[in-house]
Protein backbone atom coordinates (compact mmCIF):
# COMPACT_ATOMS: atom_id res chain seq x y z
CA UNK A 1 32.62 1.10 15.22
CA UNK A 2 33.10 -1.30 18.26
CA UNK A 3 31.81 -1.82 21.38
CA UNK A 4 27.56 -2.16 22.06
CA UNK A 5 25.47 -0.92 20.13
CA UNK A 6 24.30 2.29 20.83
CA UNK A 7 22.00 2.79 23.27
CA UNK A 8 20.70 6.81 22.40
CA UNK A 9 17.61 7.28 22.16
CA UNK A 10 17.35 8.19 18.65
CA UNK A 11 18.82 4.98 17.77
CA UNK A 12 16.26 2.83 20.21
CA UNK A 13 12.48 3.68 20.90
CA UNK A 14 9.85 2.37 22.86
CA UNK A 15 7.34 1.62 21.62
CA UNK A 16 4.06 3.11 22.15
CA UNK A 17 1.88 -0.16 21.95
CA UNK A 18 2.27 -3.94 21.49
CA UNK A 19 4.43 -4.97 18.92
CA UNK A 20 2.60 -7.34 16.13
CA UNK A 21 4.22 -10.57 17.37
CA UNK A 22 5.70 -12.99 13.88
CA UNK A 23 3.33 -15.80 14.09
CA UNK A 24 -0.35 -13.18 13.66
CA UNK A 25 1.60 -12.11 10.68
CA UNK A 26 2.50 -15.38 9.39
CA UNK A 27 -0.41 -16.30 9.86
CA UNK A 28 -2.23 -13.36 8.36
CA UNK A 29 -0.13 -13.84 5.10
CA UNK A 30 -1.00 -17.97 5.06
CA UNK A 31 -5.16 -16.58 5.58
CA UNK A 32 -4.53 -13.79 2.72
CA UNK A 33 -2.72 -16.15 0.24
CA UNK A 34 -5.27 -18.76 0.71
CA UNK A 35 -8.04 -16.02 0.51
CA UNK A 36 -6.66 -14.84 -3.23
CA UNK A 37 -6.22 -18.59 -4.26
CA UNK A 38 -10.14 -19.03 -3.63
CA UNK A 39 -10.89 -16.07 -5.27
CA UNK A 40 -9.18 -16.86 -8.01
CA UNK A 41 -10.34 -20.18 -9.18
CA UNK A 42 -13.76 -18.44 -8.46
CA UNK A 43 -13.64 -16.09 -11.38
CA UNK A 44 -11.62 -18.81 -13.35
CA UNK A 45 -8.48 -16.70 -12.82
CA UNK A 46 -4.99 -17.32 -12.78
CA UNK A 47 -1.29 -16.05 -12.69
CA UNK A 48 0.91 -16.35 -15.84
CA UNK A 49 4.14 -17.22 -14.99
CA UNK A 50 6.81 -14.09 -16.09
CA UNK A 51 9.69 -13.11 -15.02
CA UNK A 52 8.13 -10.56 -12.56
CA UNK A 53 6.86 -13.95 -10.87
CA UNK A 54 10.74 -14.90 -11.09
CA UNK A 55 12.04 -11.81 -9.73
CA UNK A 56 9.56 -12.03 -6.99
CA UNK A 57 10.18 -15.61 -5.87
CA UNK A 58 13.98 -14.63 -5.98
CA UNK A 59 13.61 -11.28 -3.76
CA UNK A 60 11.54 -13.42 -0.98
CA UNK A 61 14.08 -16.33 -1.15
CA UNK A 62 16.82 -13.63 0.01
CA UNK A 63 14.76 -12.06 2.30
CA UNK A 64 14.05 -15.30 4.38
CA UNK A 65 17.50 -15.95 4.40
CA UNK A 66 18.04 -12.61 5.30
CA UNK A 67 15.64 -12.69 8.35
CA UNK A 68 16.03 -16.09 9.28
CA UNK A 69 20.26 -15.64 9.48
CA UNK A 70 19.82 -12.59 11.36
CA UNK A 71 17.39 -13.30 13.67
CA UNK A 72 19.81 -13.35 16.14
CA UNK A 73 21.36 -10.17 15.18
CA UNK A 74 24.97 -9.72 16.58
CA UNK A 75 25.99 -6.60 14.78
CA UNK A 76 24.33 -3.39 14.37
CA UNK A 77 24.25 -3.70 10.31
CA UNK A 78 23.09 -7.13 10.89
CA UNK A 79 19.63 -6.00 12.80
CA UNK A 80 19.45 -3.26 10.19
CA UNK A 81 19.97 -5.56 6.94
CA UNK A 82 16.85 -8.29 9.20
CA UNK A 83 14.51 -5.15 10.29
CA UNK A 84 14.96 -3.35 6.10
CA UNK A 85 14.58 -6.89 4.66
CA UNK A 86 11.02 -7.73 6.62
CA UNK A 87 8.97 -4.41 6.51
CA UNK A 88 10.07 -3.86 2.79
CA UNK A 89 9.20 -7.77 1.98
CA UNK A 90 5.99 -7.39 4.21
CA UNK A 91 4.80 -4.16 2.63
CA UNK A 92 5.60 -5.60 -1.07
CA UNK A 93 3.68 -8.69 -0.25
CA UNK A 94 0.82 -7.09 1.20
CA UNK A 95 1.02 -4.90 -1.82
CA UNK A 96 1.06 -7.76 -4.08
CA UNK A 97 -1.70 -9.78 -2.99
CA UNK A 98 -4.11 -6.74 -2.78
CA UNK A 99 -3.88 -6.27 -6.30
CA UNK A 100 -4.07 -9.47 -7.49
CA UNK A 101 -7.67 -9.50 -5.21
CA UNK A 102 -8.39 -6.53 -7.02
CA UNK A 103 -8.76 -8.80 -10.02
CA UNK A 104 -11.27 -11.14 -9.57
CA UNK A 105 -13.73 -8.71 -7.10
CA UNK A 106 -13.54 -6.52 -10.61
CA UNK A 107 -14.93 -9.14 -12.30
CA UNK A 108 -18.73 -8.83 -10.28
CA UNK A 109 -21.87 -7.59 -12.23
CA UNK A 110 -22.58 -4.70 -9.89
CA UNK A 111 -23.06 -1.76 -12.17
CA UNK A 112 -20.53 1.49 -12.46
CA UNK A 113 -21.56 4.07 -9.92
CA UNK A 114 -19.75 6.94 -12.47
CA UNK A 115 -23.08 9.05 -12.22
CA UNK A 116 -23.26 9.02 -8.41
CA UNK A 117 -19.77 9.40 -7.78
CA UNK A 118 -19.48 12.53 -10.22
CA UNK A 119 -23.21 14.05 -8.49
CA UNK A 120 -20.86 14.04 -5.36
CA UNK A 121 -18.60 15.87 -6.96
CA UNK A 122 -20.49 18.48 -8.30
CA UNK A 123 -22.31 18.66 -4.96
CA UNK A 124 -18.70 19.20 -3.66
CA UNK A 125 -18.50 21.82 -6.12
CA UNK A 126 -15.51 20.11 -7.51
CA UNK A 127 -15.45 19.71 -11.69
CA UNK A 128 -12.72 17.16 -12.71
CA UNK A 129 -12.74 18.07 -16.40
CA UNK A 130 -11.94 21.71 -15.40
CA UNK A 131 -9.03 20.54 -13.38
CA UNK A 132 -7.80 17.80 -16.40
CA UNK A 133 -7.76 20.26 -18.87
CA UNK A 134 -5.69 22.71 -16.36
CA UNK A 135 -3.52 19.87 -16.44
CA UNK A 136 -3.42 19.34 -20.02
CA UNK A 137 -2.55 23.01 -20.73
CA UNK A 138 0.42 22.97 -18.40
CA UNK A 139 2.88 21.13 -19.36
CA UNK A 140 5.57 22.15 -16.30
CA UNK A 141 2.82 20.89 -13.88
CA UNK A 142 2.79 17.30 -15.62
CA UNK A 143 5.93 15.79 -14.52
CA UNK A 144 6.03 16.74 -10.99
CA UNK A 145 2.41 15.56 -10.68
CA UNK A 146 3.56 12.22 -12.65
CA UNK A 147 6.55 11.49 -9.98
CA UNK A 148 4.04 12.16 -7.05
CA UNK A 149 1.66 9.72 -8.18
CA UNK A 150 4.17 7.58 -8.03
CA UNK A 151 5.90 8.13 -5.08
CA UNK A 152 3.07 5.19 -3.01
CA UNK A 153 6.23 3.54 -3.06
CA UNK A 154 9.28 5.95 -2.05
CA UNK A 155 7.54 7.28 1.05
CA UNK A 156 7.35 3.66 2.25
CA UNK A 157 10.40 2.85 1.80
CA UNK A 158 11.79 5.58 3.31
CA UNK A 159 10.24 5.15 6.49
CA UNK A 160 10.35 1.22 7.26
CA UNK A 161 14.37 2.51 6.20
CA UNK A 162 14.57 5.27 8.66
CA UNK A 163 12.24 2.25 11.16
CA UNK A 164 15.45 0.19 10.93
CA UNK A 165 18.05 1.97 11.17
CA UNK A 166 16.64 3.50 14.60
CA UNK A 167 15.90 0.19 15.92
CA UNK A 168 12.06 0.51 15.61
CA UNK A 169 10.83 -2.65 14.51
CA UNK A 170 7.36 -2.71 16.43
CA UNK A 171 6.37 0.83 14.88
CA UNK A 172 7.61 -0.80 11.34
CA UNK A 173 5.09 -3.91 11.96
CA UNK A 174 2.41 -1.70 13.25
CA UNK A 175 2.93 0.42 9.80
CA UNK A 176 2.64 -2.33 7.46
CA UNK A 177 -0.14 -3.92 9.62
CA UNK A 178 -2.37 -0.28 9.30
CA UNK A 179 -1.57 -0.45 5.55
CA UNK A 180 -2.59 -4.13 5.48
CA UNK A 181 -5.98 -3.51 7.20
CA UNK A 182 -6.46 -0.56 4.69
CA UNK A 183 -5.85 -2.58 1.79
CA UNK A 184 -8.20 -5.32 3.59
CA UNK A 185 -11.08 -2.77 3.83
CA UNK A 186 -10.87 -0.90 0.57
CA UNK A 187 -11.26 -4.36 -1.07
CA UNK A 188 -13.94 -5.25 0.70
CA UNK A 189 -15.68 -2.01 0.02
CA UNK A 190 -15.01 -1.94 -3.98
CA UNK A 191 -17.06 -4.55 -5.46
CA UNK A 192 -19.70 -2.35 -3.71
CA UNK A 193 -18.61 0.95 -5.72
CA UNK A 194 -17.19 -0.42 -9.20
CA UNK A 195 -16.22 2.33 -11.74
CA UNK A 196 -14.50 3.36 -14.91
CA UNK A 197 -13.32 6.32 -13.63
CA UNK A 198 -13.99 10.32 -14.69
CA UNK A 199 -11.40 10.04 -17.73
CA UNK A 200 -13.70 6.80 -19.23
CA UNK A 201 -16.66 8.61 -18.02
CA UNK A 202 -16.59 12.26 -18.79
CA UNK A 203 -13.95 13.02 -21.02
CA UNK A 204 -14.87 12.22 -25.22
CA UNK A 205 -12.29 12.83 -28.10
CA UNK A 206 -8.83 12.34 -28.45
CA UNK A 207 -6.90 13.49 -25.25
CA UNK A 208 -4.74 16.27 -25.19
CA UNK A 209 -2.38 14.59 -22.37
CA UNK A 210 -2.96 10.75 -20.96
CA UNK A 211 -2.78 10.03 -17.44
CA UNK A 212 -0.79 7.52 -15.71
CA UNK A 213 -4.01 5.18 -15.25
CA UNK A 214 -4.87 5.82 -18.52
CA UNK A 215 -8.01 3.75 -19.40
CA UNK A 216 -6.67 0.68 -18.08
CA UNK A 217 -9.53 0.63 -15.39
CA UNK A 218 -12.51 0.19 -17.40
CA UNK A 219 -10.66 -1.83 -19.88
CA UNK A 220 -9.70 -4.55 -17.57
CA UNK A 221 -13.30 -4.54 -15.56
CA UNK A 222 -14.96 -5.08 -18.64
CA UNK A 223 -12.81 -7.44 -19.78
CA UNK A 224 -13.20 -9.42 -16.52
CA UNK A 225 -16.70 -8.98 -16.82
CA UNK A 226 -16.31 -10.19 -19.97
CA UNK A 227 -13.98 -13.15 -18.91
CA UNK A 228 -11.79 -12.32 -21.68
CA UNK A 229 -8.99 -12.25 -19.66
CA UNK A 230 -7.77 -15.72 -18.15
CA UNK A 231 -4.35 -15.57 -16.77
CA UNK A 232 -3.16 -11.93 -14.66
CA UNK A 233 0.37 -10.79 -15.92
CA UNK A 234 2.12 -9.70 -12.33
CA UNK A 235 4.67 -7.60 -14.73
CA UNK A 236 1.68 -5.18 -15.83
CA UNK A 237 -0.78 -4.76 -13.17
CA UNK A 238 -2.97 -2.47 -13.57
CA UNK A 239 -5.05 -0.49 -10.52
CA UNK A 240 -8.39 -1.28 -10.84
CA UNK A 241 -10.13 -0.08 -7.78
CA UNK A 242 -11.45 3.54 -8.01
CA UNK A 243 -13.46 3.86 -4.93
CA UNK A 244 -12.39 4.21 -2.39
CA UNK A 245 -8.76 5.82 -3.88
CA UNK A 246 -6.06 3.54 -2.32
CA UNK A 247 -3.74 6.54 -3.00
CA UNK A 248 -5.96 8.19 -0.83
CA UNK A 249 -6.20 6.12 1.55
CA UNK A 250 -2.06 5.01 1.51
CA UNK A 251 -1.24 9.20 1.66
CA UNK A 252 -2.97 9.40 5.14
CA UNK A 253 -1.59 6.24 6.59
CA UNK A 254 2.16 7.41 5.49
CA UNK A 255 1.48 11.05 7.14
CA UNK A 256 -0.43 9.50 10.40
CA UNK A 257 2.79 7.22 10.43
CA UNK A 258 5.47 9.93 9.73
CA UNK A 259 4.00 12.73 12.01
CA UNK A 260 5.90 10.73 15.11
CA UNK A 261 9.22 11.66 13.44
CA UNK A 262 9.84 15.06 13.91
CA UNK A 263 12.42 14.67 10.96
CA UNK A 264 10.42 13.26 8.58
CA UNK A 265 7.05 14.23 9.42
CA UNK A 266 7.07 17.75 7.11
CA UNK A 267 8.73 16.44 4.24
CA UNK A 268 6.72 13.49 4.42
CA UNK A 269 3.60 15.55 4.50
CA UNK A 270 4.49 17.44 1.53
CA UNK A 271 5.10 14.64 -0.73
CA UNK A 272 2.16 12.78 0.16
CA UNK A 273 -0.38 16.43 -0.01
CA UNK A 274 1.14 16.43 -3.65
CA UNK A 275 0.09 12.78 -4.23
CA UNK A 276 -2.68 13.52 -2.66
CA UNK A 277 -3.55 16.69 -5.52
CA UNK A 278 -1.54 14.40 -8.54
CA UNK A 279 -4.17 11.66 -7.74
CA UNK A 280 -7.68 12.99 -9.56
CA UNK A 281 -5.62 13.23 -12.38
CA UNK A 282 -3.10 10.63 -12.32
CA UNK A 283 -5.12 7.76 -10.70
CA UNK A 284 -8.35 9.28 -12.25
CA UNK A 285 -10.32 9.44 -9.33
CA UNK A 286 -13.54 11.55 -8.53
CA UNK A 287 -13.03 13.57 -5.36
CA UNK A 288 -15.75 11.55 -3.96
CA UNK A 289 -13.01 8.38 -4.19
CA UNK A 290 -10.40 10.34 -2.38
CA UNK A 291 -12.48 11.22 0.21
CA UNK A 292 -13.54 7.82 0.62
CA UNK A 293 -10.01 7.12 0.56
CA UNK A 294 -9.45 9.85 3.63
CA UNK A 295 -12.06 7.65 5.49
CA UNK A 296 -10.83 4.13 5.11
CA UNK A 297 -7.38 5.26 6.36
CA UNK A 298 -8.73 6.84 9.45
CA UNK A 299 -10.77 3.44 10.70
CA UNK A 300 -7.46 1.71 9.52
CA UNK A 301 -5.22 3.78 11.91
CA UNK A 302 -7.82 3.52 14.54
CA UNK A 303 -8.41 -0.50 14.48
CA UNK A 304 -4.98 -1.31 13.96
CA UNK A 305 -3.82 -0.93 17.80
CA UNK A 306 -6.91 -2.87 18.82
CA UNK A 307 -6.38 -5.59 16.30
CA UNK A 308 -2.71 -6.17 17.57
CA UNK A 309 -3.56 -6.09 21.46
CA UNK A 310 -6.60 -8.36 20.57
CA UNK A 311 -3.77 -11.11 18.76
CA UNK A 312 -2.19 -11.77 22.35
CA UNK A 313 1.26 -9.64 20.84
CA UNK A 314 0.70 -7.24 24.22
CA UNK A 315 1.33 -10.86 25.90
CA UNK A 316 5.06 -11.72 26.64
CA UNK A 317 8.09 -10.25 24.60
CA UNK A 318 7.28 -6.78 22.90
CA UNK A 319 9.43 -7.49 20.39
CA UNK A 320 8.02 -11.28 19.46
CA UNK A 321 8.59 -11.99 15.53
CA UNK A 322 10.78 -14.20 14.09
CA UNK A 323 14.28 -13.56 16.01
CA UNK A 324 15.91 -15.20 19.35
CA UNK A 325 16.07 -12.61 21.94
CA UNK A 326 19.93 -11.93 21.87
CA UNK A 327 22.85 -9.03 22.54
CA UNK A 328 24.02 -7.19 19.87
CA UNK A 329 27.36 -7.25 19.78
CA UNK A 330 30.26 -5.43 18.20
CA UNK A 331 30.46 -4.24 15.28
């Protein structure tokens, strides 16, 4: 292809508030890093060095290349490679350091709130142990609910993708920030609500089918609690956070996000309302935690806007980050 690049409208947007300029999220990530550090040494935590560390180190090497190289895109699959290469790095990162926080916020003495969480419930009319051993007896319905649970990180992916490849940076920022300020809050609200979780709680015997979580959750907290563990393998972590349900919370901000694109927004919907049904099960989570969830995602996708406009990114070039304003040129 030669010539410009295209100018259509469903390869350019724009966009419908203040891009997040680069130095607020540098910035944010240097505050966030430091934040973990702290919180670490606190509970006399660290990170063992594996080859997840390795692989990690590697991936943001080539992504700061990448950015930094084509910050000054001059080809169309130059912008894309710059625009794929930041959200997915920003939304792994973000990702990252949220669970690591998890760790050492586990490791308070504030006692399980299992009993209040599962009086919701049953005030909600909902029984998890009815809707387990559904699960249990049907084996077709395991799999597909398996993958779902899983997919918090295809949806993602697929839409800072699609955010790139239609020359929508600011709406890619704006998702990863919204995710980023609902990791921020469901952190801050889970020492508050610690758990093991209705499998731990309710369920006694051998089990008839094991979730994804398994009974990693209570494990780990009382091992924390316990300081038993020293050193936080980034190959295996482990979600420990059961209210408010990040998968909750993450299913909301991915259909809130999607529901702009007319092409994505159904099958994006569906995916995520499956997650959504996999994740009492899977993530073993009262109903009480996914509405929680529900909740933290809402404030998130309402404070976000405010939060940008009130870093100064409304101020100057929409698109500030980390490139040179500069023409595309041919391809």
């Amino acid at each position: 292809m030669t010539g410009m690049l295209s100018s259509r409208s469903d390869l350019r947007s724009t966009p419908a508030s203040p891009s997040l300029a680069g130095r607020p999220i540098l910035t944010a990530l240097a505050a966030s890093s430091l934040i973990d550090v702290i919180m670490l040494r606190g509970a006399g935590l660290g990170l063992d060095v594996t080859p997840a560390l390795t692989v990690f180190v590697g991936w943001a090497i080539v992504a700061s290349a990448c950015c930094y190289f084509f910050r000054a895109p001059r080809t169309r699959r130059q912008r894309i490679a710059r625009d794929f290469m930041e959200g997915v790095s920003l939304f792994a990162l973000v990702s990252l350091l949220g669970a690591i926080a998890s760790y050492p916020l586990a490791a308070g003495r504030h006692p399980f709130v299992d009993t209040e969480l599962e009086g919701i419930d049953l005030k909600l009319h909902f029984h998890w142990l009815s809707w387990y051993e559904w699960i249990a007896a049907h084996a077709w319905a395991q799999i597909p609910e398996r993958l779902a649970y899983l997919s918090i990180f295809v949806t993602p992916a697929m839409l800072i993708g699609y955010f790139a490849w239609t020359d929508r940076r600011a709406e890619s920022r704006q998702f990863v920030a919204t995710f980023w300020v609902a990791v921020v809050i469901t952190l801050a609200l889970f020492p508050l609500f610690p758990a093991a979780g209705p499998f731990a709680t309710l369920w006694h015997g051998s089990a008839p089918y094991m979730p994804l979580s398994a009974l990693y959750q209570a494990q780990v907290i009382e091992a924390l609690r316990h300081h038993t563990i020293h050193d936080i393998d980034l190959g295996a972590l482990h979600g420990l956070v059961c209210a408010p349900s990040f998968h909750a919370a993450s299913a909301v901000v991915y259909v809130a996000t999607a529901w702009r694109i007319p092409a994505m927004r159904w099958p994006i919907a569906g995916l995520n309302g499956v997650m959504l049904l996999a994740t009492p099960i899977e993530g073993t989570h009262y109903l009480a935690d996914i509405l929680a969830g529900v909740s933290v995602a809402c404030v998130a996708l309402a404070l976000t806007p405010a939060l940008i406009r009130w870093t100064g990114a409304a101020k100057g070039d929409w698109r500030g980050g980390f490139e040179r304003a500069a023409p595309v040129a041919a391809e």
